[in-house]
N, C-alpha and C. Protein backbone atom coordinates (compact mmCIF):
# COMPACT_ATOMS: atom_id res chain seq x y z
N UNK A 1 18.43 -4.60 -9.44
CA UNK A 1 17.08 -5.12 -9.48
C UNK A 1 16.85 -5.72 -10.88
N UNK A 2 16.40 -7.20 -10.52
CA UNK A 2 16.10 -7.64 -12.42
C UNK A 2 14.81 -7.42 -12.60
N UNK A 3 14.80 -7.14 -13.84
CA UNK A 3 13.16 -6.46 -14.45
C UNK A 3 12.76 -7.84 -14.26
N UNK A 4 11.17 -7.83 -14.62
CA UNK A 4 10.95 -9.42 -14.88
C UNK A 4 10.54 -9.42 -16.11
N UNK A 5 10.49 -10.76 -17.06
CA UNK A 5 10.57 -11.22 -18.11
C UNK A 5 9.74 -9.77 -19.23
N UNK A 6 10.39 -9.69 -19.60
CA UNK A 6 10.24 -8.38 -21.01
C UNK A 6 9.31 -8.81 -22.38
N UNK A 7 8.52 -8.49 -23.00
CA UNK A 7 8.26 -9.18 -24.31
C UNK A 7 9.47 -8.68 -25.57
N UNK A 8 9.09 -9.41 -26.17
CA UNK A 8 9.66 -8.90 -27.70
C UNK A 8 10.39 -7.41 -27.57
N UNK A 9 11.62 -7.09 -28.18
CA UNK A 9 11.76 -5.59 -28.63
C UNK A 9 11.09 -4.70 -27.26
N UNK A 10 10.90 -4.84 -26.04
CA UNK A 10 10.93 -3.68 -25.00
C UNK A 10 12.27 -3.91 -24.14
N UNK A 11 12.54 -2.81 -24.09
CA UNK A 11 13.26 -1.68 -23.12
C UNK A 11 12.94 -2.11 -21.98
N UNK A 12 14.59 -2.33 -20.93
CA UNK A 12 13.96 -1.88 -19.33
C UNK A 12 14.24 -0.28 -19.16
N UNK A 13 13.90 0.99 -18.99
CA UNK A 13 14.33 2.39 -18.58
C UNK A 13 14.65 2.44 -17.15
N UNK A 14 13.91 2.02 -16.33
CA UNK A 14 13.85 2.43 -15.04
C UNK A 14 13.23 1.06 -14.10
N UNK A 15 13.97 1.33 -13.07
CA UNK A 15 13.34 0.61 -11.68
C UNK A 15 13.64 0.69 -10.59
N UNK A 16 12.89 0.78 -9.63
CA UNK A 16 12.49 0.84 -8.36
C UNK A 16 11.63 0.41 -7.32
N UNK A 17 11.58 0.93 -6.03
CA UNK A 17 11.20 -0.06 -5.10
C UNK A 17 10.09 0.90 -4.26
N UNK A 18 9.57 0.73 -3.39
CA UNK A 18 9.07 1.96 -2.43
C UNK A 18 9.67 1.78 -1.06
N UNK A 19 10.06 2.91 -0.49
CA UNK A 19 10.75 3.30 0.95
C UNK A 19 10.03 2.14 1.87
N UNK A 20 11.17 1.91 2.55
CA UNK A 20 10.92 1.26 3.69
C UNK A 20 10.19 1.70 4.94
N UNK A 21 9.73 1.41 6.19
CA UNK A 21 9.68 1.51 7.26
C UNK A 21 8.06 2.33 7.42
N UNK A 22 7.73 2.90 8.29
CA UNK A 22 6.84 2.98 8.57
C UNK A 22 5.92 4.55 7.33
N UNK A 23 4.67 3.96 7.23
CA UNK A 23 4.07 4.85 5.88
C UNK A 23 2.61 5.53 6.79
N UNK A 24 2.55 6.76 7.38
CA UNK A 24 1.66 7.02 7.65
C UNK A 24 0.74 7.90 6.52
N UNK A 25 -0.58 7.21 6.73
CA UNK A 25 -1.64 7.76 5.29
C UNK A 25 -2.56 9.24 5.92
N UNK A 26 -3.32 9.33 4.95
CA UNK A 26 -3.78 10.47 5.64
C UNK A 26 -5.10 10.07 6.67
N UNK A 27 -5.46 8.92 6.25
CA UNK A 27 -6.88 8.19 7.41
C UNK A 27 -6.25 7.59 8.41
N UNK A 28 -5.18 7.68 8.29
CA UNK A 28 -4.28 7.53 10.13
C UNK A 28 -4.98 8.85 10.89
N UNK A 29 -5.26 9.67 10.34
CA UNK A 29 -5.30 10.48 11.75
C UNK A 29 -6.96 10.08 12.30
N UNK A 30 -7.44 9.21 11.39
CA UNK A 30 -9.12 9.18 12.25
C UNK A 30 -8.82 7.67 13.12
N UNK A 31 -7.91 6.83 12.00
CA UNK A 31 -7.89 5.30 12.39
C UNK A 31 -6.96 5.27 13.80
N UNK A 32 -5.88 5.86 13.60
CA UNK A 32 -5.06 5.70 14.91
C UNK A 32 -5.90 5.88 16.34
N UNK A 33 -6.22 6.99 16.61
CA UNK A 33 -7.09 7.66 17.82
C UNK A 33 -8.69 6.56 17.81
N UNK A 34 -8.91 6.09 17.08
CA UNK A 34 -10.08 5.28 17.03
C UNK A 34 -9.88 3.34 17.51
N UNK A 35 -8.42 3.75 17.03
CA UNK A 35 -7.89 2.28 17.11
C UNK A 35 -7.34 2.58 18.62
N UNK A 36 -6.97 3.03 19.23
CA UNK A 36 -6.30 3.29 20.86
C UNK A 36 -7.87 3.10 21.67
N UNK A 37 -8.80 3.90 21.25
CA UNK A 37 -9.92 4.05 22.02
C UNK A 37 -10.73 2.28 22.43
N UNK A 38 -10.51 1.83 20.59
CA UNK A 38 -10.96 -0.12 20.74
C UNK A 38 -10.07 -0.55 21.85
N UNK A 39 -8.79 -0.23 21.23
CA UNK A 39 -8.31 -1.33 22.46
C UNK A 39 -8.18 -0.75 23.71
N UNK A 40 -8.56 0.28 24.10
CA UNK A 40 -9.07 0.75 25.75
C UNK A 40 -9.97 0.16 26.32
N UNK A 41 -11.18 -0.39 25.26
CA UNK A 41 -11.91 -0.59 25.73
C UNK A 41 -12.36 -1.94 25.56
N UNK A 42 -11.46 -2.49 24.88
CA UNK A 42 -11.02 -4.15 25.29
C UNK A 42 -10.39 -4.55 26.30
N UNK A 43 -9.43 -3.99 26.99
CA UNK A 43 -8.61 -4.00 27.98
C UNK A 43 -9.41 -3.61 28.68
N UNK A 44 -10.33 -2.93 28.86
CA UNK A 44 -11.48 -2.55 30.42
C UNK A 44 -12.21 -3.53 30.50
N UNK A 45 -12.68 -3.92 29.20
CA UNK A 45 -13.52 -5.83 29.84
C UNK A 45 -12.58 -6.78 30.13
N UNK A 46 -11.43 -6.87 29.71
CA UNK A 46 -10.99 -7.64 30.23
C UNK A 46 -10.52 -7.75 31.72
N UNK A 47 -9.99 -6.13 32.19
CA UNK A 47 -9.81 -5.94 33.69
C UNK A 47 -11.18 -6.31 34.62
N UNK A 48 -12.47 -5.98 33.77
CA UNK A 48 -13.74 -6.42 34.22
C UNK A 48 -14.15 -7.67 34.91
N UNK A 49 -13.15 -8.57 33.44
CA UNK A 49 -13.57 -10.47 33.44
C UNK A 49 -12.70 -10.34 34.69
N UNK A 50 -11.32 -10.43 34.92
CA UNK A 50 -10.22 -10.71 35.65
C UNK A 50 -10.66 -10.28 37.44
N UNK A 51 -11.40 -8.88 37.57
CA UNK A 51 -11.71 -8.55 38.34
C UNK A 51 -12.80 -8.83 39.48
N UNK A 52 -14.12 -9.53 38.34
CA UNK A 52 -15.23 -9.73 38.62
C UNK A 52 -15.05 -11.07 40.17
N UNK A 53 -15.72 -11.09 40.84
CA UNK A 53 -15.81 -12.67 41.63
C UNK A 53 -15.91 -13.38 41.06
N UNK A 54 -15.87 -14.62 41.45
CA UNK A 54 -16.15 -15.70 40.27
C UNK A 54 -14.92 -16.12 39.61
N UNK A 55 -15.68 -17.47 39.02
CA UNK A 55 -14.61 -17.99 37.55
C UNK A 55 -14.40 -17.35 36.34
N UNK A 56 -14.26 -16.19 36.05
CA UNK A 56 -15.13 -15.43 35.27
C UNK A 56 -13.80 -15.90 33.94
N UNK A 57 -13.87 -16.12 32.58
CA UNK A 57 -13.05 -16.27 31.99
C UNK A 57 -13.72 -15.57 30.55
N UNK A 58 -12.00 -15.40 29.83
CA UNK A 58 -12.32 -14.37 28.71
C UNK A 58 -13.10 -15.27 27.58
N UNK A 59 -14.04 -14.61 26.76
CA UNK A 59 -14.33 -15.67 25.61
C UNK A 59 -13.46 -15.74 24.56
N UNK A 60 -13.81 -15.80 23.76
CA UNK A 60 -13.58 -15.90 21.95
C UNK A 60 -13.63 -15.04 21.70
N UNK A 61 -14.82 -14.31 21.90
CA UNK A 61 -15.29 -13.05 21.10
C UNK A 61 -14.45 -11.85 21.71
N UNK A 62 -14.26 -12.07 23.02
CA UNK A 62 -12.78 -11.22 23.57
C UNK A 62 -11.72 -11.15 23.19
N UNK A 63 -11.14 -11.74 23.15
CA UNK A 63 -9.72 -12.56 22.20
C UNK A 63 -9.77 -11.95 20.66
N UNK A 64 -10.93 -11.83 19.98
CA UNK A 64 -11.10 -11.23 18.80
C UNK A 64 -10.92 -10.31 19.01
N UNK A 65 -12.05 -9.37 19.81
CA UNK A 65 -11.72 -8.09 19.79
C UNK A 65 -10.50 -7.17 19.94
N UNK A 66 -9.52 -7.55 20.92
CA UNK A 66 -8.56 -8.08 20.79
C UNK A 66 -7.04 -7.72 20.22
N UNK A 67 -7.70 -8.86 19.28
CA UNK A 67 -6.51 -9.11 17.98
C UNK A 67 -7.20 -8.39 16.73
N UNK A 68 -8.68 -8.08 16.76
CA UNK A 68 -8.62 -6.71 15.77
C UNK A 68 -7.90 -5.04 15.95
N UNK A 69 -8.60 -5.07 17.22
CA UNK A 69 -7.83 -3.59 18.13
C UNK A 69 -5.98 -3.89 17.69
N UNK A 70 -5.19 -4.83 17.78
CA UNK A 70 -3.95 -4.90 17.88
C UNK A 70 -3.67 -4.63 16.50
N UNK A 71 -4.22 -5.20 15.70
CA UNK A 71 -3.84 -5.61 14.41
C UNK A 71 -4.16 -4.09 14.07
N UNK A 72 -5.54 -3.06 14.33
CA UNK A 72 -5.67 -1.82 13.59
C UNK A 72 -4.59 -0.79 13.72
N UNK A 73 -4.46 -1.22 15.12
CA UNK A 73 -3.68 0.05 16.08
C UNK A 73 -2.04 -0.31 15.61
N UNK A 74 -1.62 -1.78 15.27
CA UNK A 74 0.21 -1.97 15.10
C UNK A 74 0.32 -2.32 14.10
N UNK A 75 -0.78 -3.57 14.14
CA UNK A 75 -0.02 -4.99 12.98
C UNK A 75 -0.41 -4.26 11.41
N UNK A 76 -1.33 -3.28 11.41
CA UNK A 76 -1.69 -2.93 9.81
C UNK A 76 0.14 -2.57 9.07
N UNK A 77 0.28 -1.92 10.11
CA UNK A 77 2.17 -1.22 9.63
C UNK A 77 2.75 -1.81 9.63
N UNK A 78 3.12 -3.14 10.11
CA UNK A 78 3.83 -4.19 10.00
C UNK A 78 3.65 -5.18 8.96
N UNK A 79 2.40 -5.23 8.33
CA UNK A 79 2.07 -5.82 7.02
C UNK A 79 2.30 -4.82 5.86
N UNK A 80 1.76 -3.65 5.81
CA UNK A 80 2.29 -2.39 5.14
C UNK A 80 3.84 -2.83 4.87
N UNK A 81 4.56 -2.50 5.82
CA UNK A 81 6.20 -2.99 5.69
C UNK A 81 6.44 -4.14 4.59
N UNK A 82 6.03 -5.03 5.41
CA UNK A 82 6.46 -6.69 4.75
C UNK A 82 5.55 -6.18 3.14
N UNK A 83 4.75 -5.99 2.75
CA UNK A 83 4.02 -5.33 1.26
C UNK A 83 5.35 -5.08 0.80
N UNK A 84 5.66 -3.89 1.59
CA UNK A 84 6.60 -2.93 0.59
C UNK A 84 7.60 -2.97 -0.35
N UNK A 85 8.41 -4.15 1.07
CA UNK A 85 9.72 -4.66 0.92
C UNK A 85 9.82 -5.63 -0.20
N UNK A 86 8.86 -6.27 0.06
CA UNK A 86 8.48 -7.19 -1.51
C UNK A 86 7.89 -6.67 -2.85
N UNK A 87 7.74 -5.46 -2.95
CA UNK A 87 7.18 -4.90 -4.23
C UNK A 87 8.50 -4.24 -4.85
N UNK A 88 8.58 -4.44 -6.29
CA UNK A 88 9.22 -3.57 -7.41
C UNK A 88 8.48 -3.10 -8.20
N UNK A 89 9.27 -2.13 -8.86
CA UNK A 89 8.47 -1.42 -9.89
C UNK A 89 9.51 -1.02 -11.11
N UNK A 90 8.99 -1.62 -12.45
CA UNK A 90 9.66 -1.08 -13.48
C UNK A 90 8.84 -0.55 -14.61
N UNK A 91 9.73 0.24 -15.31
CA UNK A 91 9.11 0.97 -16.51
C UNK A 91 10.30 0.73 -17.46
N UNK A 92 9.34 0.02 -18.77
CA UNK A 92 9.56 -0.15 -19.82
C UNK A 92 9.58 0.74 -21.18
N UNK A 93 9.87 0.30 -22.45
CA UNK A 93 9.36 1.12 -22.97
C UNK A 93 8.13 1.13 -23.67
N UNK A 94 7.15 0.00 -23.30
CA UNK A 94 6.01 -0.32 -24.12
C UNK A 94 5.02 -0.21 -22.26
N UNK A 95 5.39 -0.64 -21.04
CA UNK A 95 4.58 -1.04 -20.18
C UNK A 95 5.12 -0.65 -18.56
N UNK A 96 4.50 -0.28 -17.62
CA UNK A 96 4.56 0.23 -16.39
C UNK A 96 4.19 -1.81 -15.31
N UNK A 97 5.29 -1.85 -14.70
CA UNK A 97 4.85 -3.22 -14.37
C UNK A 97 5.68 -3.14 -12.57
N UNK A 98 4.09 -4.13 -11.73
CA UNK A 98 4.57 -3.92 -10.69
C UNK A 98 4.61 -5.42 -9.99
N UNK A 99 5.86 -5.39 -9.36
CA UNK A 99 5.86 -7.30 -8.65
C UNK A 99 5.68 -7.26 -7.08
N UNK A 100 4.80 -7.90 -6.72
CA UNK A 100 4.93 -7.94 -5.45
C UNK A 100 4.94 -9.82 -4.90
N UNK A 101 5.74 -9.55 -3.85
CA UNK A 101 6.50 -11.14 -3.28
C UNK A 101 5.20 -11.30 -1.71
N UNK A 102 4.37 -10.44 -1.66
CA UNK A 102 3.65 -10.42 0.03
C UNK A 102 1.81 -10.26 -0.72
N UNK A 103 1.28 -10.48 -0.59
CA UNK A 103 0.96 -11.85 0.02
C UNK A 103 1.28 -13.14 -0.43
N UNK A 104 1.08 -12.85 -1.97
CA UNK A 104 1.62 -13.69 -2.99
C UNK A 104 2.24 -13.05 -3.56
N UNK A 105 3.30 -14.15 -5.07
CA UNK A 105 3.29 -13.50 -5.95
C UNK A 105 3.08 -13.08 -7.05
N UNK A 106 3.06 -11.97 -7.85
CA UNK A 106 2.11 -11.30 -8.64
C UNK A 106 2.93 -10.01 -9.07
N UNK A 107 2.47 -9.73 -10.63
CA UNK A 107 3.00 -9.50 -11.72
C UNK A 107 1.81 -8.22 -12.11
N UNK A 108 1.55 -7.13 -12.07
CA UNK A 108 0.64 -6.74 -12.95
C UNK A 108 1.38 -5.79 -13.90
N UNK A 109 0.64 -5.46 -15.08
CA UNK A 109 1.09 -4.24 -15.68
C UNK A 109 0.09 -3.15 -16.28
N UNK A 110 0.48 -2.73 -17.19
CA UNK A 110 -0.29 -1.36 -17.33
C UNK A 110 0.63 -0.97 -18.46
N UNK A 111 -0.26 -1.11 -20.09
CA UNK A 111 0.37 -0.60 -21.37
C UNK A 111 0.38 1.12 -21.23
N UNK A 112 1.84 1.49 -21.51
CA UNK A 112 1.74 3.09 -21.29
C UNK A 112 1.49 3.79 -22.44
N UNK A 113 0.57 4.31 -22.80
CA UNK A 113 0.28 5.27 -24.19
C UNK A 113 0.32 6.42 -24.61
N UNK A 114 0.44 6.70 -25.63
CA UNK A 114 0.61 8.26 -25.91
C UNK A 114 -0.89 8.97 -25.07
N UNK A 115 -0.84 9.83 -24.36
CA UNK A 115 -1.70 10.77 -23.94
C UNK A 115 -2.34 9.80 -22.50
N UNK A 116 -1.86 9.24 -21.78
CA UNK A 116 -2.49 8.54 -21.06
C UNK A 116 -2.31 9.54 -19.62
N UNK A 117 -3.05 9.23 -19.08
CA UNK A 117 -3.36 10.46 -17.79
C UNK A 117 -2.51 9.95 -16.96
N UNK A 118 -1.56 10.27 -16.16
CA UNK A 118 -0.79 10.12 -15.11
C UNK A 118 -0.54 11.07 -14.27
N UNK A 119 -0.73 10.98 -12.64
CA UNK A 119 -0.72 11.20 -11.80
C UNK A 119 0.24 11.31 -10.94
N UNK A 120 0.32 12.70 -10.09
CA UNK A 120 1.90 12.72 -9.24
C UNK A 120 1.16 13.58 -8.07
N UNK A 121 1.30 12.41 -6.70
CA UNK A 121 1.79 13.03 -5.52
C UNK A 121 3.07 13.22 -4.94
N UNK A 122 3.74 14.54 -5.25
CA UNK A 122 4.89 14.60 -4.82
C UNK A 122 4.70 14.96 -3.87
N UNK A 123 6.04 15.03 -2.79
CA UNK A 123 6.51 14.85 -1.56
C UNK A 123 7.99 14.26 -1.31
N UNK A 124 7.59 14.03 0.32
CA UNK A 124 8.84 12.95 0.79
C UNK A 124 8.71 11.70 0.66
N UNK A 125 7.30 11.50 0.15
CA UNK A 125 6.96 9.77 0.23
C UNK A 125 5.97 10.63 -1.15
N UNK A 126 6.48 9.74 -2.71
CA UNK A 126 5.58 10.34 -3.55
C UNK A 126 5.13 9.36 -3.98
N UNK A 127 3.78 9.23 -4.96
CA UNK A 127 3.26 8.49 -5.75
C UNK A 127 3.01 8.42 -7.37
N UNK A 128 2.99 7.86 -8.19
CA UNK A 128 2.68 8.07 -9.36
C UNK A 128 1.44 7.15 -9.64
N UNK A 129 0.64 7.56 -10.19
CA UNK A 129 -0.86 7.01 -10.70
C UNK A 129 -1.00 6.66 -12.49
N UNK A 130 -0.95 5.31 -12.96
CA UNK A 130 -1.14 5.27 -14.09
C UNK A 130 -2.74 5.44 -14.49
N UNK A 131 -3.10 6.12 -14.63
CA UNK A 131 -4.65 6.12 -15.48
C UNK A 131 -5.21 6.96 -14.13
N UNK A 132 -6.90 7.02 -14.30
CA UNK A 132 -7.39 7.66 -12.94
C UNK A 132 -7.00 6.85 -12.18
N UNK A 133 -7.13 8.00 -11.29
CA UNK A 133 -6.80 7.94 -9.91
C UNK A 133 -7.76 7.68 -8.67
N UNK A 134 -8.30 6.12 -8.40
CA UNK A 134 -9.45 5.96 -7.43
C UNK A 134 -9.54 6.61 -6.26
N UNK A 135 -10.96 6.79 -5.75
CA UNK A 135 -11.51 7.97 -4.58
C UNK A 135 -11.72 7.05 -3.70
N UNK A 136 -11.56 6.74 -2.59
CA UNK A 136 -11.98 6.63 -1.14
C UNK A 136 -13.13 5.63 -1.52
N UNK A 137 -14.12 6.66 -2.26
CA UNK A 137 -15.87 6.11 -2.62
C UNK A 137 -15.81 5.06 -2.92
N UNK A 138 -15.11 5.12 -4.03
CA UNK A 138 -14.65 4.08 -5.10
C UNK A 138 -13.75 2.60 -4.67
N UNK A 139 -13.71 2.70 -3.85
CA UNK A 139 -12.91 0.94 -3.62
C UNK A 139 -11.27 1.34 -3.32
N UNK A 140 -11.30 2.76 -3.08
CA UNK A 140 -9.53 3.40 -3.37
C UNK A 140 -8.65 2.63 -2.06
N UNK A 141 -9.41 1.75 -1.17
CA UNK A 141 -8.06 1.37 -0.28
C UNK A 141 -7.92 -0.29 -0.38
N UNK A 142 -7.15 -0.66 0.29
CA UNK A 142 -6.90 -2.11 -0.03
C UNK A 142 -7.62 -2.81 1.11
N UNK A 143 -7.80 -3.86 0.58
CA UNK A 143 -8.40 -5.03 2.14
C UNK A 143 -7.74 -5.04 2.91
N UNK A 144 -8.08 -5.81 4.02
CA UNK A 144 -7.46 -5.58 5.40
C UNK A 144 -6.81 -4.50 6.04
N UNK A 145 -7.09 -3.30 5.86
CA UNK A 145 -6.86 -2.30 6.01
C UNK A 145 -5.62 -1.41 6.24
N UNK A 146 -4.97 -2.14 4.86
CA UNK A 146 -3.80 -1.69 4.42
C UNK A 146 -3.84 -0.19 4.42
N UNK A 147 -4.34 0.46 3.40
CA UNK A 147 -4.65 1.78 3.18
C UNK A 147 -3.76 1.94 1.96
N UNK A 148 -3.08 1.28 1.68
CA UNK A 148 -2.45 1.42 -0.20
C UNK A 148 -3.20 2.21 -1.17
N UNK A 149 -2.46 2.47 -1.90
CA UNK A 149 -3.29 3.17 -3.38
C UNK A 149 -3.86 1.70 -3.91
N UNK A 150 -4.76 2.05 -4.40
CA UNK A 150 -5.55 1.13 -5.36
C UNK A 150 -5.25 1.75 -6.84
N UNK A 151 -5.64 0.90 -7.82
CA UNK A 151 -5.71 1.32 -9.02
C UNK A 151 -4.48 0.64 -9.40
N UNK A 152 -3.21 1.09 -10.32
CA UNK A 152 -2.59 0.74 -10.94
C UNK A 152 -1.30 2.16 -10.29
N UNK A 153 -0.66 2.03 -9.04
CA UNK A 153 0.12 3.12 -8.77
C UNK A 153 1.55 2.31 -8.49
N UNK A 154 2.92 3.46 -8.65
CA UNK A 154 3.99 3.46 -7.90
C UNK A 154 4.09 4.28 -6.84
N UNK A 155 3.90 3.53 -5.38
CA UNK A 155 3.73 4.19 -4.19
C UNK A 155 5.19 4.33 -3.45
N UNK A 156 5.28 5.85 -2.40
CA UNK A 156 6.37 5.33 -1.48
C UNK A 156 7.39 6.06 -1.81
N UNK A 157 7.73 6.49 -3.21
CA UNK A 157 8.73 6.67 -4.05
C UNK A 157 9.71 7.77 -3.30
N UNK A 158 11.23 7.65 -2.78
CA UNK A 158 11.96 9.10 -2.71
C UNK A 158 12.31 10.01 -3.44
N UNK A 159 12.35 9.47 -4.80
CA UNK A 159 12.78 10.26 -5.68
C UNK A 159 12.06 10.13 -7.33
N UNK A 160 11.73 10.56 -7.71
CA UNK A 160 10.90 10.49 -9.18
C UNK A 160 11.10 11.16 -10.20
N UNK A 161 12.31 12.09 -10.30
CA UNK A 161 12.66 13.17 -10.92
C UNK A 161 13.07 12.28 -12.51
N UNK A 162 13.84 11.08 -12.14
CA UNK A 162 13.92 10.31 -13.65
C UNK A 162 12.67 9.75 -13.97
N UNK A 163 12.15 9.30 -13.20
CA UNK A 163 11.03 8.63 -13.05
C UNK A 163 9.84 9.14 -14.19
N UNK A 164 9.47 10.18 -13.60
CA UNK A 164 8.99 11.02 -14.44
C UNK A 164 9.01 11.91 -15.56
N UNK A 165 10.54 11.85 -15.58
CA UNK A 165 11.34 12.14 -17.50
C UNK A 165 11.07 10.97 -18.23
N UNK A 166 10.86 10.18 -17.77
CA UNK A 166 11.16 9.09 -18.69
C UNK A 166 9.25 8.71 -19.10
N UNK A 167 8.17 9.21 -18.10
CA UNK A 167 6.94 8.99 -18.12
C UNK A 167 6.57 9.72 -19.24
N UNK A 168 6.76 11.05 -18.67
CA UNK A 168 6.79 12.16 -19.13
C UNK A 168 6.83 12.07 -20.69
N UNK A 169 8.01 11.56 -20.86
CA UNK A 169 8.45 11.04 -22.98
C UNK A 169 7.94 10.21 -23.44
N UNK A 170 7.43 8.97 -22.73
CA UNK A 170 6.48 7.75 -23.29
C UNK A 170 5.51 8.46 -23.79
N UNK A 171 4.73 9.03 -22.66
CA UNK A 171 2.91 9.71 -23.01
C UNK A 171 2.97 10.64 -23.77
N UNK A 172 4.12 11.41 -24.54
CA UNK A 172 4.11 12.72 -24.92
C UNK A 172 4.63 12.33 -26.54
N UNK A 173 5.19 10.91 -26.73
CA UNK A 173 5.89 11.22 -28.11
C UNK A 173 5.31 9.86 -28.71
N UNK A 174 5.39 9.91 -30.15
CA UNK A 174 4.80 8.42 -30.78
C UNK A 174 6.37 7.77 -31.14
N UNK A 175 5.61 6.64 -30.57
CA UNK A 175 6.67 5.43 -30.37
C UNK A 175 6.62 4.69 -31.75
């Protein structure tokens, strides 16, 4: 994996990617069962239109409903995916920087400092959080109803054990 362009005198330490394939969040368990129920009940007007006497034909606003129900219930994980596959993540020794190739592409970073608050959901699918860590309340998911971390995170992660030695020594020692 090539870092991308470095300034002056920094270090690449580390880089990585987030796991592939399917990422279930924890508002899957309200969205899934909510998203089956839409499109039940898109598919009953439509057996309705199809059924009714008459010329009866579907609208627009059917067709939407629809392709939102599809998109909540499949296509969110299938964009999730394509996200993923296009994001890297490296750590420097001055900066935490993340690239992503989906939707566009885009570069952010995040100067790492002595005493700076960082965040670990470990697991089988872990996360690391540079700075706070946004709430739900707070704007914490992404548009289109990705469900990503917001803020400034490395999501997805299998393994973090260097990951976090190496965090771990940035925030803890003067550079």
């Amino acid at each position: 994996m090539t870092a991308p362009a470095l300034q002056g005198g920094e270090t690449a330490l580390w880089s990585g990617q987030p796991e592939g394939g399917i990422v279930f969040r924890p508002l899957d368990i309200f969205i899934i069962p909510f998203s089956i129920l839409w499109i039940g009940m898109v598919l009953s007007s439509f057996l309705n239109i199809f059924s009714a006497t008459g010329s009866s034909i579907p609208t627009l606003t059917d067709f939407l409903f629809l392709f939102i129900g599809v998109y909540i219930t499949a296509g969110r994980f299938i964009v999730d995916i394509i996200r993923r596959r296009g994001t890297k993540y490296f750590v420097s020794d001055k900066r935490a920087i993340i690239t992503t190739s989906f939707p566009m592409r885009r570069t952010q970073t995040k100067n790492i400092t002595k005493g700076m608050s960082l965040g670990y959901d470990e697991g089988k699918s872990s996360t690391v959080w540079f700075g706070e860590r946004p709430s739900m309340r707070r704007g914490g998911l992404t548009p289109g109803m990705g469900f990503a971390p917001q803020g400034f995170a490395f999501e997805c992660l299998t393994d973090i054990a260097d990951l976090r030695k190496h965090l771990d020594a940035l925030t803890t020692s003067d550079r």
